[in-house]
Protein backbone atom coordinates (compact mmCIF):
# COMPACT_ATOMS: atom_id res chain seq x y z
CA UNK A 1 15.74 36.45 22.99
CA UNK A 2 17.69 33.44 22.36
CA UNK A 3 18.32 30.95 24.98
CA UNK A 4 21.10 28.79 25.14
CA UNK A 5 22.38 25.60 27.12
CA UNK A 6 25.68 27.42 28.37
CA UNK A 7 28.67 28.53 25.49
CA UNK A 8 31.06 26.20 24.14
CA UNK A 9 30.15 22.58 24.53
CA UNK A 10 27.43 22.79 26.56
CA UNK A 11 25.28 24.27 23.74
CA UNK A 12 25.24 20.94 22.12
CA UNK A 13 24.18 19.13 25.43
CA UNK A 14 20.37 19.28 24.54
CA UNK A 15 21.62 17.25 20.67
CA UNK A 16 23.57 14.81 22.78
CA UNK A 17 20.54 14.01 25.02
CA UNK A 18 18.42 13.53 22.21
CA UNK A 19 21.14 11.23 20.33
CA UNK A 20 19.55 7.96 22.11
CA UNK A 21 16.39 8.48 21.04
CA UNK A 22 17.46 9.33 17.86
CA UNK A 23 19.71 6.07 17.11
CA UNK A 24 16.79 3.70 18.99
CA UNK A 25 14.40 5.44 15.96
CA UNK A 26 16.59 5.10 13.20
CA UNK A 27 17.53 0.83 14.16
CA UNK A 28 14.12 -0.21 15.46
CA UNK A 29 11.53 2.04 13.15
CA UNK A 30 13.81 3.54 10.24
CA UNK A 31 16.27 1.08 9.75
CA UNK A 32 13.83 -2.23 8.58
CA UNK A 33 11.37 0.50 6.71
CA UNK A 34 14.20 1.01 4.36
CA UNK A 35 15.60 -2.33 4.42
CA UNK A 36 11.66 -3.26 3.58
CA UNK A 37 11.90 -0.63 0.46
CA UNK A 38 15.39 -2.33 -0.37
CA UNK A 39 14.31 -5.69 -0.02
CA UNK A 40 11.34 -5.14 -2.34
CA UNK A 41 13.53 -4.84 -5.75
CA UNK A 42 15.41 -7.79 -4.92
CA UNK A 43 14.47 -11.61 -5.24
CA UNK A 44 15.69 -12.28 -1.60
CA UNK A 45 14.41 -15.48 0.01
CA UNK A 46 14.99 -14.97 3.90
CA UNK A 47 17.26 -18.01 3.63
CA UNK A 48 20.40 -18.40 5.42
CA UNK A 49 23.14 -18.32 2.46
CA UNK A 50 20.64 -17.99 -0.28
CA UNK A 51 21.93 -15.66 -2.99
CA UNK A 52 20.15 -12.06 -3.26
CA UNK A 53 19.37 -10.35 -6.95
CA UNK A 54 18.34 -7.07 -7.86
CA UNK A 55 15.32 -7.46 -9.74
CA UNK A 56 14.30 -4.24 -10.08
CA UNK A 57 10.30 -3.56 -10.55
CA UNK A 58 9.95 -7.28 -10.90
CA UNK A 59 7.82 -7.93 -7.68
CA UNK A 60 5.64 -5.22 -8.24
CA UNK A 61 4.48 -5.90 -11.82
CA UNK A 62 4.04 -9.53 -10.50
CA UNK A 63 2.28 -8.24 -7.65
CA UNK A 64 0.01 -5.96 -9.80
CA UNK A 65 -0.38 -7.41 -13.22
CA UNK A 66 0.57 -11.33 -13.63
CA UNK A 67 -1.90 -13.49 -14.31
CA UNK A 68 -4.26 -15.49 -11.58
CA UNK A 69 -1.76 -13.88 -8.82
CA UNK A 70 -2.48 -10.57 -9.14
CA UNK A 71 -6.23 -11.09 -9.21
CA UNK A 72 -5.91 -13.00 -5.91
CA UNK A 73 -4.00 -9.81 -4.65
CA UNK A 74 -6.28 -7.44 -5.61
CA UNK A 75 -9.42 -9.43 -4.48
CA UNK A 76 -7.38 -9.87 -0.78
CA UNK A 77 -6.33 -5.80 -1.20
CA UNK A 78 -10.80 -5.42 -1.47
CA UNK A 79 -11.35 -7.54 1.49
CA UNK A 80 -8.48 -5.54 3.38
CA UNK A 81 -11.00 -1.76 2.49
CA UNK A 82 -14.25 -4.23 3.43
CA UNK A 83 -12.54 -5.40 6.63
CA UNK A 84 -11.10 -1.79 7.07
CA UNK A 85 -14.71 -0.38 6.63
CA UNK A 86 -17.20 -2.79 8.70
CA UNK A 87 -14.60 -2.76 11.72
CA UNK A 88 -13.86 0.85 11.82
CA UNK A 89 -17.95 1.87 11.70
CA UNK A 90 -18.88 -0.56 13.90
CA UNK A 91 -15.97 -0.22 16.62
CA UNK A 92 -16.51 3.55 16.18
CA UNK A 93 -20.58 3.63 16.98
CA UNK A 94 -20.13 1.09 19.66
CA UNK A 95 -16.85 3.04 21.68
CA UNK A 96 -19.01 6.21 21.26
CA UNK A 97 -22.00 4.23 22.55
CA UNK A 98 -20.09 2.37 25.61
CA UNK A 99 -18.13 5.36 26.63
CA UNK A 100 -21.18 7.66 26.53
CA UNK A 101 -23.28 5.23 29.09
CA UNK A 102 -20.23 4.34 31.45
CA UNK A 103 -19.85 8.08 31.52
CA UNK A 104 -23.19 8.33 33.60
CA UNK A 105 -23.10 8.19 37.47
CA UNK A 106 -23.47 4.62 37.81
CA UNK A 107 -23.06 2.08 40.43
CA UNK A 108 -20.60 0.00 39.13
CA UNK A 109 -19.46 1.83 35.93
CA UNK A 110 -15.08 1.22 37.22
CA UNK A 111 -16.33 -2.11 36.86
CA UNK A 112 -17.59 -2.31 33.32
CA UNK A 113 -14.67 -0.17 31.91
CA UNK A 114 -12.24 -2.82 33.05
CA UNK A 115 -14.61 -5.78 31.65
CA UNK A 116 -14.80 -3.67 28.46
CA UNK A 117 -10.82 -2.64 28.26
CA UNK A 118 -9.79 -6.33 29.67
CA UNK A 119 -9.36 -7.81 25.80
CA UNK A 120 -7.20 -5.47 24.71
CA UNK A 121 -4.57 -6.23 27.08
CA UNK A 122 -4.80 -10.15 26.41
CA UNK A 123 -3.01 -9.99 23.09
CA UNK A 124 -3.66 -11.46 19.59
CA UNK A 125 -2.73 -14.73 20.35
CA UNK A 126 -5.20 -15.13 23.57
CA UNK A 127 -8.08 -13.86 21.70
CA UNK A 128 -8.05 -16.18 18.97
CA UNK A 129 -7.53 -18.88 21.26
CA UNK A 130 -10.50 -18.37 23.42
CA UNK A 131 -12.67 -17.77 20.37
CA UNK A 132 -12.01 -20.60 18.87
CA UNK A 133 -13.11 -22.56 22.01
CA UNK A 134 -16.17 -20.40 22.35
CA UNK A 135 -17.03 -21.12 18.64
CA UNK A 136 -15.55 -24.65 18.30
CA UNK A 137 -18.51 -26.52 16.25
CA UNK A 138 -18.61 -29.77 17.91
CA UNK A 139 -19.34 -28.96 21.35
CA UNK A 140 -18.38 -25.35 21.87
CA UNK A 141 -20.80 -23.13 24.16
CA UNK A 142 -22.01 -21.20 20.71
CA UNK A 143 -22.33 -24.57 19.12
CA UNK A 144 -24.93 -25.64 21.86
CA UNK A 145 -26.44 -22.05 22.39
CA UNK A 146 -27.40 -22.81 18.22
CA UNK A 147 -28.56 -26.42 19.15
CA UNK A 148 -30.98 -25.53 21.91
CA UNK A 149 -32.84 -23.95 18.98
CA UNK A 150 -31.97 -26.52 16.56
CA UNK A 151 -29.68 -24.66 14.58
CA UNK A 152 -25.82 -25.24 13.57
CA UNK A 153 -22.81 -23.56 12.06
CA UNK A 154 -19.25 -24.30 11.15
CA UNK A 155 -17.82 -20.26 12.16
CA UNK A 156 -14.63 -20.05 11.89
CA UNK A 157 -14.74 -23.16 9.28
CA UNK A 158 -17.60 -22.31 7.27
CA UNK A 159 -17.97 -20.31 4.28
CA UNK A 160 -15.35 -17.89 3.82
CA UNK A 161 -17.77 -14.87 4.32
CA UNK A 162 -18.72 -16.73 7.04
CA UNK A 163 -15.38 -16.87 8.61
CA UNK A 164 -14.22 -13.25 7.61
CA UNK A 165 -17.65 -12.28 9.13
CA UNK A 166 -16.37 -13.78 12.41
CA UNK A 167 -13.20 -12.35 12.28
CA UNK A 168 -14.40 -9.12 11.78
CA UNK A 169 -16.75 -9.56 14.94
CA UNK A 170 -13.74 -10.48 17.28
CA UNK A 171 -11.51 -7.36 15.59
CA UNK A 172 -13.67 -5.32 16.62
CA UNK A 173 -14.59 -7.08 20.19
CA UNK A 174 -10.96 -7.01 21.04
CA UNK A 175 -10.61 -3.68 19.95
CA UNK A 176 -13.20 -1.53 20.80
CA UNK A 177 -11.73 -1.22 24.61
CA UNK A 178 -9.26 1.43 23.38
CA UNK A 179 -11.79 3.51 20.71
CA UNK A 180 -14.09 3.05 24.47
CA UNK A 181 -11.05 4.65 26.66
CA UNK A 182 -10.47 7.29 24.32
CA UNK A 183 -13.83 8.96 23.85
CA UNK A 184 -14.47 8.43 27.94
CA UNK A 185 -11.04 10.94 27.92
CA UNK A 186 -13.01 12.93 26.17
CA UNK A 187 -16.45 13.09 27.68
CA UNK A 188 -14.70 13.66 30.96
CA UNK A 189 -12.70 16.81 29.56
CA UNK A 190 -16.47 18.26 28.76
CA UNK A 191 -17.11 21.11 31.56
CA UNK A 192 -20.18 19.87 32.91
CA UNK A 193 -21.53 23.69 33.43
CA UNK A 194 -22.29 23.46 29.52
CA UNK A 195 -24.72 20.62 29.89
CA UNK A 196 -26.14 22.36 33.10
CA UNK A 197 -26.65 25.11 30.70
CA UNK A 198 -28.22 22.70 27.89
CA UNK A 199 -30.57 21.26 30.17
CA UNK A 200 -31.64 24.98 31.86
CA UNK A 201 -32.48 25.64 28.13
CA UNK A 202 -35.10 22.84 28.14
CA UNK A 203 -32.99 20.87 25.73
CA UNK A 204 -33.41 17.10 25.58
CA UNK A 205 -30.81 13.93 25.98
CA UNK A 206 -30.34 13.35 22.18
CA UNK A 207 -30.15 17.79 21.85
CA UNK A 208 -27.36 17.78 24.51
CA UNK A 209 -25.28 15.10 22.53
CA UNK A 210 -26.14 16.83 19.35
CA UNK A 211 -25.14 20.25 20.40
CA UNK A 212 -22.48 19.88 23.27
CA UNK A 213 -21.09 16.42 23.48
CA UNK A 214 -20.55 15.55 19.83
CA UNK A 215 -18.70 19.07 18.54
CA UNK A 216 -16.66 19.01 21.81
CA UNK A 217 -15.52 15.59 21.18
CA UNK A 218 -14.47 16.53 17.89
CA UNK A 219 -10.46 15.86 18.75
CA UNK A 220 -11.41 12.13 20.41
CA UNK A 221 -13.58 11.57 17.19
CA UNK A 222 -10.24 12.21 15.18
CA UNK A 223 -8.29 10.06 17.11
CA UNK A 224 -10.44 6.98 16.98
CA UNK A 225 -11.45 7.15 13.38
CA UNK A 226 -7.62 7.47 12.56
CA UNK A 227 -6.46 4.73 14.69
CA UNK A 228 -9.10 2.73 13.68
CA UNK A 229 -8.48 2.94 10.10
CA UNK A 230 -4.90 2.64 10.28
CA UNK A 231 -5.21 -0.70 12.53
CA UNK A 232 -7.81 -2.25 10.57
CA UNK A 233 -6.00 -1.93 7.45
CA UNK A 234 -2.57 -3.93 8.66
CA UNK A 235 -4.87 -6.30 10.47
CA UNK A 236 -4.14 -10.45 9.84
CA UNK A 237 -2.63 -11.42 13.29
CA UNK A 238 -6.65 -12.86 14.11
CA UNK A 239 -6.59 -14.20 10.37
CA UNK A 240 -3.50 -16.38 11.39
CA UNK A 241 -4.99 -17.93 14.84
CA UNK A 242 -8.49 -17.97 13.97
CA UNK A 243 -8.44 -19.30 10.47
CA UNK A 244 -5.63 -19.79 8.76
CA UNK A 245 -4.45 -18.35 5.31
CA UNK A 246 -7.77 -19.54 3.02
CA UNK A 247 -8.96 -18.74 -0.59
CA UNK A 248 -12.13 -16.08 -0.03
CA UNK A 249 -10.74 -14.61 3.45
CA UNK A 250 -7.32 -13.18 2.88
CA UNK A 251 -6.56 -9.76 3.65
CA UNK A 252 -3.73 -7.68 2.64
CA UNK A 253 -1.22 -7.87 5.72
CA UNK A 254 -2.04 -11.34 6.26
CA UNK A 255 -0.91 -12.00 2.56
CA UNK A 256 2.15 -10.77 3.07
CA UNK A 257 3.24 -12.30 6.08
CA UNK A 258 2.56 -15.53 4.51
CA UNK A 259 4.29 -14.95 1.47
CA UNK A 260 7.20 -14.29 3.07
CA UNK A 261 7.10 -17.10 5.66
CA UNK A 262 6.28 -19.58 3.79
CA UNK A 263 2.70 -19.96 4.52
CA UNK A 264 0.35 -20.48 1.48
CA UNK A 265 -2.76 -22.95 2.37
CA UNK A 266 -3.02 -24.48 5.89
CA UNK A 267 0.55 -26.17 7.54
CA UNK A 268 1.39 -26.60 3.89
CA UNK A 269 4.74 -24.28 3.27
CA UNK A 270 5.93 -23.10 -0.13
CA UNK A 271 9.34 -21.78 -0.86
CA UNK A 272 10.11 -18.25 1.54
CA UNK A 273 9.58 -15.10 -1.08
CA UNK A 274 10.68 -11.78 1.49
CA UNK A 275 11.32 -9.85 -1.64
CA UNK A 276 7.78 -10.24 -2.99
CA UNK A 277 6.21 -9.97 0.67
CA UNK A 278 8.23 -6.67 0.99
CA UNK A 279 6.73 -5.07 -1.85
CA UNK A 280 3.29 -6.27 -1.54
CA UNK A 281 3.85 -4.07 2.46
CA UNK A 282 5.25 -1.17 0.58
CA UNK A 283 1.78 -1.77 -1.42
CA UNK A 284 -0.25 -1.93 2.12
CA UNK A 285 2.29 1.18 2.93
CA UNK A 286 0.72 3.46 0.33
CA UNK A 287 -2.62 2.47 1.10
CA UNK A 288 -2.56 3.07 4.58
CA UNK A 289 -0.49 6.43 4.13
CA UNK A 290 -3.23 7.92 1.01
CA UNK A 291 -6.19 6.56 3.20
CA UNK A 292 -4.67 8.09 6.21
CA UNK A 293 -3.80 10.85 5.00
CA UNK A 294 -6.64 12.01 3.54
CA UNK A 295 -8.99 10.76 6.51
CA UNK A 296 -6.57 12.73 8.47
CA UNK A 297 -7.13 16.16 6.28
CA UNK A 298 -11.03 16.16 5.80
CA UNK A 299 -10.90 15.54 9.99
CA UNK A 300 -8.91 18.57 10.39
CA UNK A 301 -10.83 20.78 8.13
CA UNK A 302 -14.30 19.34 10.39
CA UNK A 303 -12.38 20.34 13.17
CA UNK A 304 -11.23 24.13 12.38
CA UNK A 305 -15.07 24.37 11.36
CA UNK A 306 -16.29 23.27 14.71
CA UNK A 307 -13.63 24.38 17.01
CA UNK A 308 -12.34 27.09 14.90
């Protein structure tokens, strides 16, 4: 039985309501995703009056096979799957780890989940700001925490590992809230008969996680570990306010943002390149939608196996 919104006109009532959100789609997420894949064959500069060519596959053999640039690409592309890597396990374990405590009947516990969420909601910008204090060298509280011991460290202007190390740590700090909030969703969708039922059995803590919380958190695990990935790979926004665009801790996004602002070492600008950033993002593009993807289908094929 078919059901429709009146006869005439009013059948296409439900098309025109959806028109809005159709048009908002296609300018704010459609529209500069193809202007992006346009952009990328072109030489455009992001210049007011500054002529435009079509250059074809130009930026992408650059990108990929000339000379000392593409080696720097690729070596900021394997920083991108390191950075990707480190923050997604780590954030991961410690979400599951945090939500699974906060979940217990403790005094408190609304408490701690807002301390925990709080830096997510500060933004990019505030985070690297109050890192930096916290790990200024000359004076900062980590700076005398180290000297009460006698020790010292540069952070955030050390070694590059160093810094990327850093970085990493405050990723996944400001992050972790959400991967937190997500599994606690989760946990509290559990019916707690089943661990009534786990513990009647004479099973132990780490059984009842084993054998009731982890399989039934199997869509929450998905979430998270997709998010995660995704996020960590088109990560630089900390890279800009914590350390700047240097040799031995560029990633991927951050690499093309500065490419096609301008930005190459420091406050020192180069000439704008929008056409080369935009096809070093339809680069980041593919790696984000093959990693995705297929993170996305071996989590699905878990889940039919657990869930059925």
């Amino acid at each position: 039985m078919n059901y429709y919104f009146g006869r005439g006109w009013s059948r296409s009532l439900p098309y025109l309501l959806l028109l809005p959100g159709v048009l908002f789609y296609l300018i704010i997420a459609l529209g500069p995703s193809l202007a992006t894949t346009v952009y990328s064959f072109t030489d455009a500069t992001g210049l007011k009056g500054a002529p435009i060519h079509w250059i074809n596959l130009d930026n992408y053999r650059e990108f990929l096979f000339m000379g000392q640039a593409s080696q720097d690409n690729f070596s900021a592309l394997g920083r991108t799957l390191i950075f990707c890597f480190f923050v997604t396990t780590i954030q991961f374990g410690l979400g599951l780890f945090v939500a699974v405590i906060i979940n217990q009947k403790l005094k408190g516990r609304n408490i701690f989940r807002t301390l925990y969420f709080m830096p997510v909601i500060l933004g990019a910008v505030i985070q690297g700001l109050i890192w930096s204090l916290f790990l200024f060298p000359l004076g900062g509280p980590m700076a005398k925490f180290l000297g009460m011991f006698g020790l010292s460290s540069e952070f955030l202007g050390g070694q590059p590992s160093e810094a990327f190390a850093w970085v990493i740590a405050i990723q996944i700090w400001a992050n972790m809230g959400t991967t937190m909030i997500i599994f606690l969703a989760g946990l509290q969708t559990i019916p707690s008969e089943l661990y009534e039922a786990a513990t009647i059995d004479g099973a132990n803590s780490w059984q009842v996680f084993q054998n009731v919380t982890w399989p039934l958190l199997t869509p929450s695990v998905n979430t998270n570990l997709t998010l995660n990935i995704i996020g960590s790979l088109q990560a630089w926004q900390l890279f800009l306010v914590l350390i700047g665009y240097r040799n031995g801790t560029q990633v991927l996004g951050y690499l093309i943002y500065a490419t096609g602002f301008g930005q190459t070492s420091g406050s020192v600008t180069s000439s704008f390149r929008q056409g080369y950033a935009a096809s070093a993002s339809i680069v980041l593009f593919l790696l984000v939608l093959v990693l995705g993807m297929s993170t996305n289908y071996f989590l699905q094929r878990r889940e039919r196996r657990i869930l059925g």
